[in-house]
N, C-alpha and C. Protein backbone atom coordinates (compact mmCIF):
# COMPACT_ATOMS: atom_id res chain seq x y z
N UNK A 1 82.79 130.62 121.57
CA UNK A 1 83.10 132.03 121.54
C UNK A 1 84.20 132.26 120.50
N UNK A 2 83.85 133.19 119.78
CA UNK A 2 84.90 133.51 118.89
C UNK A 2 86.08 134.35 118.97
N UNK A 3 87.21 134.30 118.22
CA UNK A 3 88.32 135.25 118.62
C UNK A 3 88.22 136.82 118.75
N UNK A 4 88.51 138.19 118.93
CA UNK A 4 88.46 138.87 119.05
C UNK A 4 88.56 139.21 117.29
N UNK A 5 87.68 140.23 117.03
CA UNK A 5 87.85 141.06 115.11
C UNK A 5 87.31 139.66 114.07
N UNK A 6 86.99 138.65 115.35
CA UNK A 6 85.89 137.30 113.97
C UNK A 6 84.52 137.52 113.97
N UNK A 7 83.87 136.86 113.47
CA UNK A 7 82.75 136.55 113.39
C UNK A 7 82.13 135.66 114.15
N UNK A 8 81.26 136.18 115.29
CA UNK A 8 81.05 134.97 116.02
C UNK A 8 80.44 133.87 115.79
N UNK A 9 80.37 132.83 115.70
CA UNK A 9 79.97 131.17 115.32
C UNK A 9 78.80 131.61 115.11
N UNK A 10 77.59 131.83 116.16
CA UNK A 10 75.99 132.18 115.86
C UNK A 10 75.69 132.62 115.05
N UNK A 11 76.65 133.81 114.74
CA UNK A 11 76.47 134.73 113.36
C UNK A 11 76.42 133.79 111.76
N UNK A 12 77.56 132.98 112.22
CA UNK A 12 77.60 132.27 111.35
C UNK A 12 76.80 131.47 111.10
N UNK A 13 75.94 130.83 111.78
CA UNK A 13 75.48 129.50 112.32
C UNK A 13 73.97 130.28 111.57
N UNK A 14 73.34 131.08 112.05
CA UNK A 14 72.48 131.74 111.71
C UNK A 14 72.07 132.73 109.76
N UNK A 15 73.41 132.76 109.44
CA UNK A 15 73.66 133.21 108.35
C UNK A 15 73.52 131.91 107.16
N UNK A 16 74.24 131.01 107.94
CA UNK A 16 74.48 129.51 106.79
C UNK A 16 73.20 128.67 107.04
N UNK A 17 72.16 128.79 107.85
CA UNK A 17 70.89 128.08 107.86
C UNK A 17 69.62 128.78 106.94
N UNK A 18 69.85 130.15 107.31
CA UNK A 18 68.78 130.27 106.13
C UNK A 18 68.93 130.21 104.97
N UNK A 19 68.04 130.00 104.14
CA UNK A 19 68.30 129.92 102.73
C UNK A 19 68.45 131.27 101.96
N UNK A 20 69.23 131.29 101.08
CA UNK A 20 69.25 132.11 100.52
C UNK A 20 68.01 132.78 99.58
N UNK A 21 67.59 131.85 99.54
CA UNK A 21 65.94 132.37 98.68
C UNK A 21 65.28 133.10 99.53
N UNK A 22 65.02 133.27 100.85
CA UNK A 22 64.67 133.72 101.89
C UNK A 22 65.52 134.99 102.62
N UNK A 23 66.27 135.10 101.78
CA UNK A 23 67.28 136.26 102.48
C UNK A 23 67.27 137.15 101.26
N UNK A 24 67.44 138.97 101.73
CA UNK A 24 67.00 139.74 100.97
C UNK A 24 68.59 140.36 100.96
N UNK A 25 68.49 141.05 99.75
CA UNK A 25 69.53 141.64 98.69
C UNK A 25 70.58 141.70 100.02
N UNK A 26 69.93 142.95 101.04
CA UNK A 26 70.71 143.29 101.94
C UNK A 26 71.39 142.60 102.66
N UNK A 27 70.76 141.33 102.88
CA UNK A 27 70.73 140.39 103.90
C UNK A 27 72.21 139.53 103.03
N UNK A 28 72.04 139.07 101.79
CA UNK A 28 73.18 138.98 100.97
C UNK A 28 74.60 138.97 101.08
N UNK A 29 74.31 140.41 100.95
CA UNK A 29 75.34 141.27 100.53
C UNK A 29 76.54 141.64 102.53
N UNK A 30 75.49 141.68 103.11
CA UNK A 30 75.91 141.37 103.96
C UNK A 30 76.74 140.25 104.70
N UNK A 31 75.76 139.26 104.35
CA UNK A 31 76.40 137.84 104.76
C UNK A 31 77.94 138.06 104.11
N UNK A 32 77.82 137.96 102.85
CA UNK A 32 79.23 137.94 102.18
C UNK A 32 80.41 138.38 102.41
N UNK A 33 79.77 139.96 102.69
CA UNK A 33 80.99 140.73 103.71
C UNK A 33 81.43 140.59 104.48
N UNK A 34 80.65 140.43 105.86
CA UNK A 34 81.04 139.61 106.92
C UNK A 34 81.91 138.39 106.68
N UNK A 35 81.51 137.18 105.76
CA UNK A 35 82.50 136.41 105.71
C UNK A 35 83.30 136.27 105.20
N UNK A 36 84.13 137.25 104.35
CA UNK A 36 85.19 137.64 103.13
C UNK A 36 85.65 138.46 104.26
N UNK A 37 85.20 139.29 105.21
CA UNK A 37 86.09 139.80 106.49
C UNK A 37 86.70 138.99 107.62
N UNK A 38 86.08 138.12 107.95
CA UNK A 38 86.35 136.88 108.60
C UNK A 38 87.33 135.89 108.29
N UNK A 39 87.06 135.67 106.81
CA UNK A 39 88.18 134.64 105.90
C UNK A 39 89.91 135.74 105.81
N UNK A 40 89.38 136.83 105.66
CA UNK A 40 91.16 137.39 105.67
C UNK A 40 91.10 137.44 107.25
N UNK A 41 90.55 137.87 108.36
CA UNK A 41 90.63 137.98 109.54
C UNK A 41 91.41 136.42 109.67
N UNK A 42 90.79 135.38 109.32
CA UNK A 42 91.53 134.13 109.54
C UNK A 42 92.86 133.89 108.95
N UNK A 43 93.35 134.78 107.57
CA UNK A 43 94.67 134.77 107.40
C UNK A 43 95.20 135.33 107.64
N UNK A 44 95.21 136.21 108.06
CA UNK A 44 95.97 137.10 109.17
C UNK A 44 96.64 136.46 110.60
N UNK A 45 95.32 135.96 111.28
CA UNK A 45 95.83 135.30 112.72
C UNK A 45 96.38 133.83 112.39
N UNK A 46 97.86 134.19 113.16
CA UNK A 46 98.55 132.69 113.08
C UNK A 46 97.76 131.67 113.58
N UNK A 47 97.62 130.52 113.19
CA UNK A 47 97.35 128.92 113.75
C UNK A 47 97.59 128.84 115.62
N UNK A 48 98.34 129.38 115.58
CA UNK A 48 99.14 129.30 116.79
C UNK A 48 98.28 130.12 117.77
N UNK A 49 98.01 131.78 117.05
CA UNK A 49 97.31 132.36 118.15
C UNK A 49 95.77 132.04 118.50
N UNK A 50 95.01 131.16 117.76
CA UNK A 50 94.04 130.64 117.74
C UNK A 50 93.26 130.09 119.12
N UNK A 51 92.20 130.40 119.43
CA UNK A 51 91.48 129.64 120.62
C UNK A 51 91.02 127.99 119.76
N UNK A 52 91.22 127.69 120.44
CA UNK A 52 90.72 125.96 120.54
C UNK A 52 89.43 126.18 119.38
N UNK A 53 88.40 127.45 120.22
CA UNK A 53 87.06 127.24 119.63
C UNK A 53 87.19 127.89 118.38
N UNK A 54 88.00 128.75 118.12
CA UNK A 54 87.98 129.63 117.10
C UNK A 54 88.78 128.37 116.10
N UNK A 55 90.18 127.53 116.40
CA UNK A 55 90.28 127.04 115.05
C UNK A 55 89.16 125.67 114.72
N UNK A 56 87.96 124.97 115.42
CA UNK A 56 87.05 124.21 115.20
C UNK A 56 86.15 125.14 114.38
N UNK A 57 85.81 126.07 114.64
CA UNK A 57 85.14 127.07 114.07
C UNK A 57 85.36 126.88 112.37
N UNK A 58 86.58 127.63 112.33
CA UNK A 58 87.44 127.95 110.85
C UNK A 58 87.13 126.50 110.03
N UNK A 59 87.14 125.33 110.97
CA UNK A 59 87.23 123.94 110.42
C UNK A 59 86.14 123.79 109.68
N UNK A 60 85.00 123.95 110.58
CA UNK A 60 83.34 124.13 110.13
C UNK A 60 83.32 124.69 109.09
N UNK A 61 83.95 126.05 109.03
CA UNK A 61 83.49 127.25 107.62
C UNK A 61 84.56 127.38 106.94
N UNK A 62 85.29 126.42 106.88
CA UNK A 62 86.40 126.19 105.87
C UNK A 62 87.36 127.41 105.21
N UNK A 63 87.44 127.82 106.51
CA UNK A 63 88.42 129.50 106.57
C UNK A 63 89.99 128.87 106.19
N UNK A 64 90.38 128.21 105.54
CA UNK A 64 91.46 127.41 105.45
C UNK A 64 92.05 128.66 103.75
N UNK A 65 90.89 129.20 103.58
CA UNK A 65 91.40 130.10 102.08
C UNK A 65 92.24 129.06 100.64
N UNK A 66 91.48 128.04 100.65
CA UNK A 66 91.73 127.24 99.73
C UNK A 66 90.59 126.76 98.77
N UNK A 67 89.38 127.58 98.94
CA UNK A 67 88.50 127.82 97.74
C UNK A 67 87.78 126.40 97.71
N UNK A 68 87.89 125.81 98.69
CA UNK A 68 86.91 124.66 98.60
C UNK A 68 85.32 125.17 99.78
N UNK A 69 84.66 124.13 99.10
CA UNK A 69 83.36 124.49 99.71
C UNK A 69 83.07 123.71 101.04
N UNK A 70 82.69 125.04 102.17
CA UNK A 70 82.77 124.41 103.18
C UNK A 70 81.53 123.55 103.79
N UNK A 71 82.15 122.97 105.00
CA UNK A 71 81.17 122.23 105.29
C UNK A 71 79.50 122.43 105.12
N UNK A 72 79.34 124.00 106.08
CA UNK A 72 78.03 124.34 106.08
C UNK A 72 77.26 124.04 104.40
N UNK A 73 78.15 124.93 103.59
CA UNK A 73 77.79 125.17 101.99
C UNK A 73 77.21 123.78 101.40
N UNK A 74 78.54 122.81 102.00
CA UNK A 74 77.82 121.30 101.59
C UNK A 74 76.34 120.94 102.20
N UNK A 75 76.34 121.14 103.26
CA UNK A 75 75.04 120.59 103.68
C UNK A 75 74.25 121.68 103.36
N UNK A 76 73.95 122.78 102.98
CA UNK A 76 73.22 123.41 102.11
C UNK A 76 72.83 122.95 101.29
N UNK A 77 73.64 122.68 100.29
CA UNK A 77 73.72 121.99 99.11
C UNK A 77 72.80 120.47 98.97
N UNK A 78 73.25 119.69 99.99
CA UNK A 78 72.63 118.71 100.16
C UNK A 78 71.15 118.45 100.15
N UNK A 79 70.80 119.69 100.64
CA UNK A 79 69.15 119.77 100.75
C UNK A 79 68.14 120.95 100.40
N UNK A 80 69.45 121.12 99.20
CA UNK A 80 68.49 122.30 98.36
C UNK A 80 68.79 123.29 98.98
N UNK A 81 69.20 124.14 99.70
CA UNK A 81 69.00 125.59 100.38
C UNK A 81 70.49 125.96 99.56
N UNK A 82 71.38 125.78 98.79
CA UNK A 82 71.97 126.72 98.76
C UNK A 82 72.51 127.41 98.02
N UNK A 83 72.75 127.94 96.84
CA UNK A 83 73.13 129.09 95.94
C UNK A 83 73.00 128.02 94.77
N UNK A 84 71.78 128.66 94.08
CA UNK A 84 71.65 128.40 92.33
C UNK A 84 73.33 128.25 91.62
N UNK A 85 73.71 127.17 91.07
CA UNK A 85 74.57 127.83 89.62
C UNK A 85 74.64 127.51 88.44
């Protein structure tokens, strides 16, 4: 379960499995938002006020705001599903 004003894990979980070739403009543009709302939502809330599940969460989707690619993205990556560059 996620913290209150995040993104809940499923959302996430569900967003980072499909491929992007398979997801439409909207679908996109969306994802992105949601998680560029989520990533400041995560700098905002102290470490401290964090649920257990919510900072494993951040760990997964590399809400850490240090521009590295997170886990999910890697295993995207790994097997073809994830953003042309």
């Amino acid at each position: 379960m996620s913290d209150t004003g995040r993104q809940s894990m499923t959302d996430k979980a569900g967003a980072a499995l499909k491929p992007d070739s398979q997801k439409s403009t909207t679908e996109q543009l969306g994802d992105h938002l949601k998680g560029t709302g989520d990533s400041v939502a995560s700098t905002f809330q102290p470490q401290s006020e964090k649920s257990n599940t919510q900072k494993i969460g951040d760990t997964f989707s590399s809400n850490s705001n240090n521009n590295d690619e997170s886990l999910m993205d890697k295993a995207k990556n790994a097997v073809g599903m994830g953003e042309k560059k």
